[in-house]
N, C-alpha and C. Protein backbone atom coordinates (compact mmCIF):
# COMPACT_ATOMS: atom_id res chain seq x y z
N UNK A 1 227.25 36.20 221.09
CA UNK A 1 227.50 36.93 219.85
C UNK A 1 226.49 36.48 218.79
N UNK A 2 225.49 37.55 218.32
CA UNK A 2 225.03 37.27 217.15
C UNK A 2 225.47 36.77 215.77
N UNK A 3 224.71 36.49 215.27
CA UNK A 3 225.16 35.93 213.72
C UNK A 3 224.32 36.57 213.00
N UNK A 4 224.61 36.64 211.54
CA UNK A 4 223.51 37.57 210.64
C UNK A 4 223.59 36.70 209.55
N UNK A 5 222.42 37.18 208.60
CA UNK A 5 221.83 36.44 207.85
C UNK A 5 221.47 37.78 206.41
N UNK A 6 222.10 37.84 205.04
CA UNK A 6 221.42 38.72 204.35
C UNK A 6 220.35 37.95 203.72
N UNK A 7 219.44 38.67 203.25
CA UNK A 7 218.28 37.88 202.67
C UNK A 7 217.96 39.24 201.90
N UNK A 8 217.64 38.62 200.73
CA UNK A 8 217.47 39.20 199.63
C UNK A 8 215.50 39.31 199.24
N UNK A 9 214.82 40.23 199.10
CA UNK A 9 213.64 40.50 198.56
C UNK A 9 213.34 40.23 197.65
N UNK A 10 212.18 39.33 197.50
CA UNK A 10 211.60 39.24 195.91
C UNK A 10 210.09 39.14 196.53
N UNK A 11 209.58 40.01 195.87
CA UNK A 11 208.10 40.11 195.55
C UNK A 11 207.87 40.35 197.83
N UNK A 12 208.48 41.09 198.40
CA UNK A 12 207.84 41.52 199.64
C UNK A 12 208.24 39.99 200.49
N UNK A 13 208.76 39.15 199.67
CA UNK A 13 209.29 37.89 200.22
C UNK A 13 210.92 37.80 200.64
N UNK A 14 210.84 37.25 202.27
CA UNK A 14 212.64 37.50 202.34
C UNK A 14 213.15 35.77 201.92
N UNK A 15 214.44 35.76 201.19
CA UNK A 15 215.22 34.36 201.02
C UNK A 15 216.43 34.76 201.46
N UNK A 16 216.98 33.77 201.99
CA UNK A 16 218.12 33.62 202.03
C UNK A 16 219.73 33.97 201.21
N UNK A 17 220.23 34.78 201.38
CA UNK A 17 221.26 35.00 200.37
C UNK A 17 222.98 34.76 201.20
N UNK A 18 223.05 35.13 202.23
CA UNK A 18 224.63 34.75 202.66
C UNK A 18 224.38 35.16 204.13
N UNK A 19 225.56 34.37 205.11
CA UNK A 19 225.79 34.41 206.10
C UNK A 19 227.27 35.77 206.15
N UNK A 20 226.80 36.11 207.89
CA UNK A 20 227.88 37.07 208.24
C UNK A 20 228.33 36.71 209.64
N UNK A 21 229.50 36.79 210.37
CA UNK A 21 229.86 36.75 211.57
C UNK A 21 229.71 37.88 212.53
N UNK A 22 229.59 39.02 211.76
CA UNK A 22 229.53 40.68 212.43
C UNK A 22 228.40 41.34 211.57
N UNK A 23 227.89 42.13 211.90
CA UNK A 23 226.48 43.09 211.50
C UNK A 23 227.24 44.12 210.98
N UNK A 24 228.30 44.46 210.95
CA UNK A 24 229.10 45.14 210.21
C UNK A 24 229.52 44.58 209.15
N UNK A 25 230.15 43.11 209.24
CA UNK A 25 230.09 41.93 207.97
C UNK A 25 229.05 42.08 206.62
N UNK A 26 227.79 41.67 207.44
CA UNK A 26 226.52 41.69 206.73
C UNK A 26 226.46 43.08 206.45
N UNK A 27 226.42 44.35 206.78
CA UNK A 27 225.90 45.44 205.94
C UNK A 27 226.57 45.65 204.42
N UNK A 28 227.86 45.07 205.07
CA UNK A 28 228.67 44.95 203.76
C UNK A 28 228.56 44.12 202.75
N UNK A 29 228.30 43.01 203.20
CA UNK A 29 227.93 42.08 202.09
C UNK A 29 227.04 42.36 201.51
N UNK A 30 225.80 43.12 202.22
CA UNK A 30 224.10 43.27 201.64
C UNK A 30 224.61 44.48 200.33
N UNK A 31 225.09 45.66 201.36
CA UNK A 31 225.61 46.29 199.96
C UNK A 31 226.29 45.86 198.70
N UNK A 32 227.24 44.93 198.86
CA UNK A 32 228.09 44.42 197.60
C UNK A 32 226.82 43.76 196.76
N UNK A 33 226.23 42.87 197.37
CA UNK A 33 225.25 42.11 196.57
C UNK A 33 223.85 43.11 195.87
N UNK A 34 223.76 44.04 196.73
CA UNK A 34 222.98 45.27 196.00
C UNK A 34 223.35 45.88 194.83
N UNK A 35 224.49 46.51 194.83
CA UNK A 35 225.45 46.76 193.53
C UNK A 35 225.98 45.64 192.78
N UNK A 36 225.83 45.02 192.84
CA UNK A 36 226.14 43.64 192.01
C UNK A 36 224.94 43.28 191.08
N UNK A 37 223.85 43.24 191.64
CA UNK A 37 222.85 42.64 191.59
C UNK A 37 221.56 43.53 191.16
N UNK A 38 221.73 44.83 191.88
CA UNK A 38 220.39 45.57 191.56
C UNK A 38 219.67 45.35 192.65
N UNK A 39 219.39 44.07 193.33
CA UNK A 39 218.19 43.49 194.05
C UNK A 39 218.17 44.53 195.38
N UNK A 40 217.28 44.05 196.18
CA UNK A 40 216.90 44.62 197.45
C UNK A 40 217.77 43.77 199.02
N UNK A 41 218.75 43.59 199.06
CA UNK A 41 218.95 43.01 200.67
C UNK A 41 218.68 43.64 202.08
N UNK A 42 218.47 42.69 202.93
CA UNK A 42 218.39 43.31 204.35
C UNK A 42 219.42 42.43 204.84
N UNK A 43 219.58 43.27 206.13
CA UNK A 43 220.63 41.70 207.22
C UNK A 43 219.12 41.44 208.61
N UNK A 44 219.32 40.54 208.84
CA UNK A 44 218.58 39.96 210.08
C UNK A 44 219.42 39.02 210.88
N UNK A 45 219.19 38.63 212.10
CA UNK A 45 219.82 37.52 212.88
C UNK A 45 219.28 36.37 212.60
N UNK A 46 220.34 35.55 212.57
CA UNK A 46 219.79 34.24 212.29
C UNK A 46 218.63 33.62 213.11
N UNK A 47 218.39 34.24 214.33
CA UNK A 47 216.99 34.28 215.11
C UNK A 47 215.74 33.99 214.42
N UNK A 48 216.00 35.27 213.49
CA UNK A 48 214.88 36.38 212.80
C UNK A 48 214.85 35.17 211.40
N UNK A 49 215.64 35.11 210.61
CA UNK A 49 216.01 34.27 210.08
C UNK A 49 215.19 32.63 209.50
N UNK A 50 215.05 32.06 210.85
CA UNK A 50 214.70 30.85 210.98
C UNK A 50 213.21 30.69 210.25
N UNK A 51 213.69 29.38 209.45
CA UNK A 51 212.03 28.97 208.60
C UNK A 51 212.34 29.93 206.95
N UNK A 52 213.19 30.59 206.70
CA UNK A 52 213.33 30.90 205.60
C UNK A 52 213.95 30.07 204.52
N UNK A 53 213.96 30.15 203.39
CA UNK A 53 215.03 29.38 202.53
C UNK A 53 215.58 29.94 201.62
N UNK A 54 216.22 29.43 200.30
CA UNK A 54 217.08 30.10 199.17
C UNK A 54 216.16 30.14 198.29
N UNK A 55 216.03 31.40 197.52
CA UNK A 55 215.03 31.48 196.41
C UNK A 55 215.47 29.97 195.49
């Protein structure tokens, strides 16, 4: 079972913003934090993930 990872965009750069247990989890979270926020999120696997950090 995968794990997901939202990461948030700044400047074409991905950081770290919250963990998900389901890719259904994460779309949701990316959205809440989009409308919250304004900003840009994606979800990725924590695979994909690796070597990133928190703005």
């Amino acid at each position: 079972m995968n794990r997901y990872v939202i990461c948030q965009i700044i400047n074409e750069t991905k950081y770290l913003a919250a963990y998900a247990e389901t890719k259904k989890e994460a779309i949701e979270k990316a959205e809440l934090l989009g409308l919250r926020t304004g900003e840009r999120y994606i979800v990725i696997t924590v695979e994909e993930a690796e070597g990133l950090q928190y703005p």
